[in-house]
N, C-alpha and C. Protein backbone atom coordinates (compact mmCIF):
# COMPACT_ATOMS: atom_id res chain seq x y z
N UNK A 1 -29.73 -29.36 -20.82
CA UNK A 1 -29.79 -29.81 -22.18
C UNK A 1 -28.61 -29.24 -22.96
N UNK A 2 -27.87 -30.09 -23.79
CA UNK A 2 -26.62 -29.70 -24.72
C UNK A 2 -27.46 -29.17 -25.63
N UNK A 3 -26.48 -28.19 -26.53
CA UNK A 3 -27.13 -27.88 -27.61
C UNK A 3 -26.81 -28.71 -28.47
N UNK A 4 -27.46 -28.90 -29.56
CA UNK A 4 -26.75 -29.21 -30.77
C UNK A 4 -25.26 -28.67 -31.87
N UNK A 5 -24.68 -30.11 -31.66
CA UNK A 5 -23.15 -29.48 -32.66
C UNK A 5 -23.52 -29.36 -34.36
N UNK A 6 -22.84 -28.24 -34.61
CA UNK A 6 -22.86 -28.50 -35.93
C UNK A 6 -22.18 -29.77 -36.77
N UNK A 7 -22.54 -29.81 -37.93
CA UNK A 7 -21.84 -31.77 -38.79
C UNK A 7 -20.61 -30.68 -38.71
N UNK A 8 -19.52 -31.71 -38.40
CA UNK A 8 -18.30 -31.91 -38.47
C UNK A 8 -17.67 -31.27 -37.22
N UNK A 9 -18.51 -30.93 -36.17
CA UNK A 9 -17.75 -30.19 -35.48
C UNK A 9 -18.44 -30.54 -33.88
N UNK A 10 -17.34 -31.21 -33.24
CA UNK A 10 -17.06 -31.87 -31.87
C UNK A 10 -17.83 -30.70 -30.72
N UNK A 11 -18.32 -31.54 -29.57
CA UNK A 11 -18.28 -30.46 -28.33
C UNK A 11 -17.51 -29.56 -27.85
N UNK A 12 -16.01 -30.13 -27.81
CA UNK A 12 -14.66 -29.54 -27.36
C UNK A 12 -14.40 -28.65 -28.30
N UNK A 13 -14.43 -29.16 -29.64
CA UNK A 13 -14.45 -27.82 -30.83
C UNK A 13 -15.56 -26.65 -30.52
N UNK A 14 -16.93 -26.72 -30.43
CA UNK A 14 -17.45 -25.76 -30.11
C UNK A 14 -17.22 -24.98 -29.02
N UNK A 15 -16.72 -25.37 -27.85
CA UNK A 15 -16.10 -24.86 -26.68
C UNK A 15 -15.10 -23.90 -26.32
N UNK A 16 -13.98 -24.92 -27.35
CA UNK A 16 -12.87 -24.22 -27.49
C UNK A 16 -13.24 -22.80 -28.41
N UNK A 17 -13.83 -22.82 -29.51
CA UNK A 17 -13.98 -21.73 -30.46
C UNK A 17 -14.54 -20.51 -29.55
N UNK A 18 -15.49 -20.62 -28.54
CA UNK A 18 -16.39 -19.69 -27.75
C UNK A 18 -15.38 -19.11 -26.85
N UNK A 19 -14.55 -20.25 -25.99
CA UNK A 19 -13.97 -19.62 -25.03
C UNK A 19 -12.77 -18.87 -25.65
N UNK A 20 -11.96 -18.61 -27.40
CA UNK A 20 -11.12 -17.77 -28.01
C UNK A 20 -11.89 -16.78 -28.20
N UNK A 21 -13.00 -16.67 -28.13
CA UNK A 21 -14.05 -15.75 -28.70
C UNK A 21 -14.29 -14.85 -27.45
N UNK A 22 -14.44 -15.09 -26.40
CA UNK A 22 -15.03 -14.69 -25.45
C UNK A 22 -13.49 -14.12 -24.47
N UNK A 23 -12.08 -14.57 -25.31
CA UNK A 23 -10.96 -14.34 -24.32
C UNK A 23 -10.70 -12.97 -25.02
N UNK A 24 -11.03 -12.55 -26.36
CA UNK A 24 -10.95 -11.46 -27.12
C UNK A 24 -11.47 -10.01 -26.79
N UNK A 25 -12.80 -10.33 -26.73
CA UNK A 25 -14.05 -9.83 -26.72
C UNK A 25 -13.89 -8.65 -26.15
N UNK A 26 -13.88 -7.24 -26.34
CA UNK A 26 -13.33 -5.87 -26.02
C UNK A 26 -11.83 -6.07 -24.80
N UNK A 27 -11.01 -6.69 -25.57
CA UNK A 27 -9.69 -6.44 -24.95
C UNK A 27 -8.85 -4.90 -25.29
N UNK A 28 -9.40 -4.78 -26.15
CA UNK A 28 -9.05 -3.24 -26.00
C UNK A 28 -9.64 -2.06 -25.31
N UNK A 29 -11.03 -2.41 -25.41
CA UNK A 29 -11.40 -1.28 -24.94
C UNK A 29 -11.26 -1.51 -22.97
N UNK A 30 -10.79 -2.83 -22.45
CA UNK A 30 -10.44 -2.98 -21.40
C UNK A 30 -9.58 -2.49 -21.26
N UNK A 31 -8.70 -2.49 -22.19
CA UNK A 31 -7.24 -1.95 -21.66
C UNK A 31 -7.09 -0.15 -21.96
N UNK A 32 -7.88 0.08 -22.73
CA UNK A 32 -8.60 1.50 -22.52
C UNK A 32 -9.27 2.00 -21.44
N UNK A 33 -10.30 0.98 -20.65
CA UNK A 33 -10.70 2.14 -19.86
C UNK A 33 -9.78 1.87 -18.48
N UNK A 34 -9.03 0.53 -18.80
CA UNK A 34 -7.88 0.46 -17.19
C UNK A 34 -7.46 1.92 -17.13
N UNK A 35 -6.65 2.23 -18.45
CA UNK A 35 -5.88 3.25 -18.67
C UNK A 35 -6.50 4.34 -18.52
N UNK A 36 -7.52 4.48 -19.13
CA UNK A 36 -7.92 5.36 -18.22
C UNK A 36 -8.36 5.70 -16.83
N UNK A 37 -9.03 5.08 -15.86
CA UNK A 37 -9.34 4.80 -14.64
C UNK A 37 -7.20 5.45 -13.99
N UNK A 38 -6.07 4.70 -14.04
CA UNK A 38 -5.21 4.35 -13.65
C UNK A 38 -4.90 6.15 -13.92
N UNK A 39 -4.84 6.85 -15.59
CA UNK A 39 -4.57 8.09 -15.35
C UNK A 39 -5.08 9.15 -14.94
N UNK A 40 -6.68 8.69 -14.11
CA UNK A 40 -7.58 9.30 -13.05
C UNK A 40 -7.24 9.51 -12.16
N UNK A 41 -6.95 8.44 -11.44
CA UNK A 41 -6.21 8.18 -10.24
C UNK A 41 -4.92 9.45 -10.16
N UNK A 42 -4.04 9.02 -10.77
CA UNK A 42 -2.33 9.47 -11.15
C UNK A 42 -2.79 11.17 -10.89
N UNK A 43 -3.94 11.84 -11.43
CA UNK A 43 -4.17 13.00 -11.86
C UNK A 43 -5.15 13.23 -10.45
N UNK A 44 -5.70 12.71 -9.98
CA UNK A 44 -6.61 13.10 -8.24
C UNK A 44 -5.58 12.65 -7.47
N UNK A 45 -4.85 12.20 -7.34
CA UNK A 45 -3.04 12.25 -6.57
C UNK A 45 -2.44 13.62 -6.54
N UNK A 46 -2.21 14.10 -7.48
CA UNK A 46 -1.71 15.42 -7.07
C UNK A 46 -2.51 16.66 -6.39
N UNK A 47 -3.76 16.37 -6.75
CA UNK A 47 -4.64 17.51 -5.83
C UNK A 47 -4.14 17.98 -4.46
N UNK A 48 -3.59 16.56 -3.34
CA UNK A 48 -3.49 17.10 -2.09
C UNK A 48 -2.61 17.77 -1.88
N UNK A 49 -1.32 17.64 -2.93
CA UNK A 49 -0.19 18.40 -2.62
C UNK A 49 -0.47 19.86 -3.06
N UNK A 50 -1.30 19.95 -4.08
CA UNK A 50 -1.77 21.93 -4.39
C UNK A 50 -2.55 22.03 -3.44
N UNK A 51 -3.47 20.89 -2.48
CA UNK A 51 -4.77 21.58 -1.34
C UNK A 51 -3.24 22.36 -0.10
N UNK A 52 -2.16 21.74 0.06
CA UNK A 52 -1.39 21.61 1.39
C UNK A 52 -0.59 23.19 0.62
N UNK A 53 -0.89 23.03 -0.43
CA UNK A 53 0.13 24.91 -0.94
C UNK A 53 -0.94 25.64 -1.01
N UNK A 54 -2.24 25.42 -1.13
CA UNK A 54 -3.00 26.89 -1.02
C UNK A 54 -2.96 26.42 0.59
N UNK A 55 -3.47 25.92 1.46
CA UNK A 55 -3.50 25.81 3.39
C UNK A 55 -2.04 26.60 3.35
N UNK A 56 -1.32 26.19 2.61
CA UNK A 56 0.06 26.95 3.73
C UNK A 56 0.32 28.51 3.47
N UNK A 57 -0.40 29.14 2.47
CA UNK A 57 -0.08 30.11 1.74
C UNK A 57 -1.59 30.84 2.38
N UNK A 58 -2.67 30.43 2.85
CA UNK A 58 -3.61 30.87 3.50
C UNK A 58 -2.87 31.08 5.05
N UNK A 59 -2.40 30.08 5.65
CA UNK A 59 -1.45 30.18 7.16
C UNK A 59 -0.55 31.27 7.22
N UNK A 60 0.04 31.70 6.27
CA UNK A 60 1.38 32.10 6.05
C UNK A 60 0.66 33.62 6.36
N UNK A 61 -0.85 33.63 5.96
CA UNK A 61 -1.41 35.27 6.07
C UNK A 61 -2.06 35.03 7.05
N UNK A 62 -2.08 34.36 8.12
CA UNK A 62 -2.84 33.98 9.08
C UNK A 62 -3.92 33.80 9.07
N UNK A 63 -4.76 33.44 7.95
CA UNK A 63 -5.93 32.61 7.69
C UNK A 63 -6.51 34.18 6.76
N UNK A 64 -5.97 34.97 6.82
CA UNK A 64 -6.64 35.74 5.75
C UNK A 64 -6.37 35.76 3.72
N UNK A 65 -7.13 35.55 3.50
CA UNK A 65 -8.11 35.24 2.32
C UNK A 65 -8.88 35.74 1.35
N UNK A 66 -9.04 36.04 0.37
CA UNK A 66 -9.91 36.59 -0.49
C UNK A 66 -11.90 35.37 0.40
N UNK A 67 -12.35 36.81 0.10
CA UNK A 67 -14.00 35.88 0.35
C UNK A 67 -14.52 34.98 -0.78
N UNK A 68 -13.81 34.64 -2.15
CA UNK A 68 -13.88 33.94 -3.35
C UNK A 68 -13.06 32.94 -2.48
N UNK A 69 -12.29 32.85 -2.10
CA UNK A 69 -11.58 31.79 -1.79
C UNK A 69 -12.24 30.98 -0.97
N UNK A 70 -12.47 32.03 0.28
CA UNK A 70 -12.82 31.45 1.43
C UNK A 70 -14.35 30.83 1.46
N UNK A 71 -15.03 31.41 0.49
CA UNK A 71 -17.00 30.73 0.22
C UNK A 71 -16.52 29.39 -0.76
N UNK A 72 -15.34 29.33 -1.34
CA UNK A 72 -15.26 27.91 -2.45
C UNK A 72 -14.85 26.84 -1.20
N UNK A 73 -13.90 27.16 -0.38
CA UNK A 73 -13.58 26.22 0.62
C UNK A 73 -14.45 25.94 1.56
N UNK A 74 -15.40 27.14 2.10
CA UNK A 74 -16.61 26.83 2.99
C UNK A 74 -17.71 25.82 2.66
N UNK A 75 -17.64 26.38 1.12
CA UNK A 75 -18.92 25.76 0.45
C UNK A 75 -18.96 24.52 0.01
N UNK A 76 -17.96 24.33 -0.67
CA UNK A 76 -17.90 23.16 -1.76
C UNK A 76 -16.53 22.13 -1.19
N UNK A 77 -16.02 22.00 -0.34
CA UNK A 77 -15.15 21.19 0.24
C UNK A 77 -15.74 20.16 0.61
N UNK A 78 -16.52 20.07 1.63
CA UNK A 78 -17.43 18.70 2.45
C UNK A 78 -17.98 18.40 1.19
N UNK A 79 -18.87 19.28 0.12
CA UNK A 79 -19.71 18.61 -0.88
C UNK A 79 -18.41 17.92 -1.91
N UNK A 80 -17.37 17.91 -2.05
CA UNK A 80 -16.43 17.53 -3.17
C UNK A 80 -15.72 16.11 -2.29
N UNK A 81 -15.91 16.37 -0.85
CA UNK A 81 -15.12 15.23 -0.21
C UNK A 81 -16.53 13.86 -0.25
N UNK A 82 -17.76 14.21 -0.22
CA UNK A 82 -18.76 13.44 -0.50
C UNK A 82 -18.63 13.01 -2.07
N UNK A 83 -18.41 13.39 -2.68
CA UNK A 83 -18.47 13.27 -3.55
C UNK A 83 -17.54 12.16 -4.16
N UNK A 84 -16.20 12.60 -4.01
CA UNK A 84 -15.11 11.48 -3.72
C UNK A 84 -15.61 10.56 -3.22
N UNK A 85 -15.76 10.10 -2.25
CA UNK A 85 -16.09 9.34 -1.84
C UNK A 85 -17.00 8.21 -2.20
N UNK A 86 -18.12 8.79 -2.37
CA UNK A 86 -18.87 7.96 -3.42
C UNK A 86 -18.83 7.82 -4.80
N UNK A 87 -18.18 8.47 -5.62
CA UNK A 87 -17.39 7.86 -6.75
C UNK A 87 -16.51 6.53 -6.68
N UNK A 88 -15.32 6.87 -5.34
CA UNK A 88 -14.38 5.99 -5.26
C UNK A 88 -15.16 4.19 -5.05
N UNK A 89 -16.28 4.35 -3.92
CA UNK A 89 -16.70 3.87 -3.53
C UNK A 89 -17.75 2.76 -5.01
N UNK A 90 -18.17 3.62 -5.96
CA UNK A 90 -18.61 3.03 -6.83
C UNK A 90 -18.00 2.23 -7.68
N UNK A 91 -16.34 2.69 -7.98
CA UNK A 91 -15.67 2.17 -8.97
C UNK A 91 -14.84 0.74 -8.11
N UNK A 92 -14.79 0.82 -6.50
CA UNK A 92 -14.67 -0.33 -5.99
C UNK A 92 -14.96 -1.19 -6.53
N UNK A 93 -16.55 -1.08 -5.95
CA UNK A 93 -17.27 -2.11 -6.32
C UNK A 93 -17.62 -2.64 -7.46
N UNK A 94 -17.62 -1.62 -8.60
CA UNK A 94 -17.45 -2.21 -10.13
C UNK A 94 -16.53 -2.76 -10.51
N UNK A 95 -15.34 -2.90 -9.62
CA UNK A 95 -13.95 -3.25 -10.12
C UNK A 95 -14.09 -4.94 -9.20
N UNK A 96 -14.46 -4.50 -7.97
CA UNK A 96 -14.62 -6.11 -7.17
C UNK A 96 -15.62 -6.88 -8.32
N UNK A 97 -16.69 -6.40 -8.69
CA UNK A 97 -17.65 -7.22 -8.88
C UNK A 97 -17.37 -7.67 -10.75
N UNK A 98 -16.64 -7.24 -11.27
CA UNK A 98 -15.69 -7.38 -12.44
C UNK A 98 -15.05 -8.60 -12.76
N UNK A 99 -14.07 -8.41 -10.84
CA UNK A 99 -13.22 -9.41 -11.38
C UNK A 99 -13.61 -10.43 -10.59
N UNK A 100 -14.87 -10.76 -9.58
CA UNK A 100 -15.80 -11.35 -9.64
C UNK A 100 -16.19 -12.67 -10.40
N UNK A 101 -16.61 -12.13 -11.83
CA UNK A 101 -17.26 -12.18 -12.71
C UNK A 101 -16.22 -12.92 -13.69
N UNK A 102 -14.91 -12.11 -13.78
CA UNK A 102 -14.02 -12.98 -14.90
C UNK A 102 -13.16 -14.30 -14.05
């Protein structure tokens, strides 16, 4: 069922008006959270190169270590690489199913 047009105003007119309306519709805050997402990224990029200078600077003493060091890497490494992971894994799919959608 069509809806009803308003007097003076065509199908194609109502159409057209929705789809300017709907091409608008938080274009900023899209281009806000790209930007942000993109300087997420840019900023979890450099992590591996400080993980490969504390490993080489742990090697360099032949694996000896403060025990602060060595319980944060024991402990919380596998839980931070899970973690990654399923973050990354979420924003995939919010990003596939996005553009999906547009």
């Amino acid at each position: 069922m069509v809806a009803p047009v308003p007097d003076g105003m065509s199908n194609g007119d109502e159409r057209r008006d929705r789809e300017e309306n709907l091409s608008t519709v938080g274009s900023g805050r899209v281009d806000a959270l790209f930007d942000d997402i993109e300087a997420t990224i840019e900023e979890l990029d450099r992590f591996p190169s400080e993980l490969e200078n504390v490993r080489r600077r742990v090697a360099a003493n032949e694996g000896e270590t403060s025990g602060h060091v060595r319980n944060r890497v024991t402990q919380d490494a596998d839980q931070l690489v899970d973690e990654a992971e399923a973050a990354t894994e979420r924003l995939r799919e919010a990003l596939e199913d996005l553009k999906r959608t547009v």
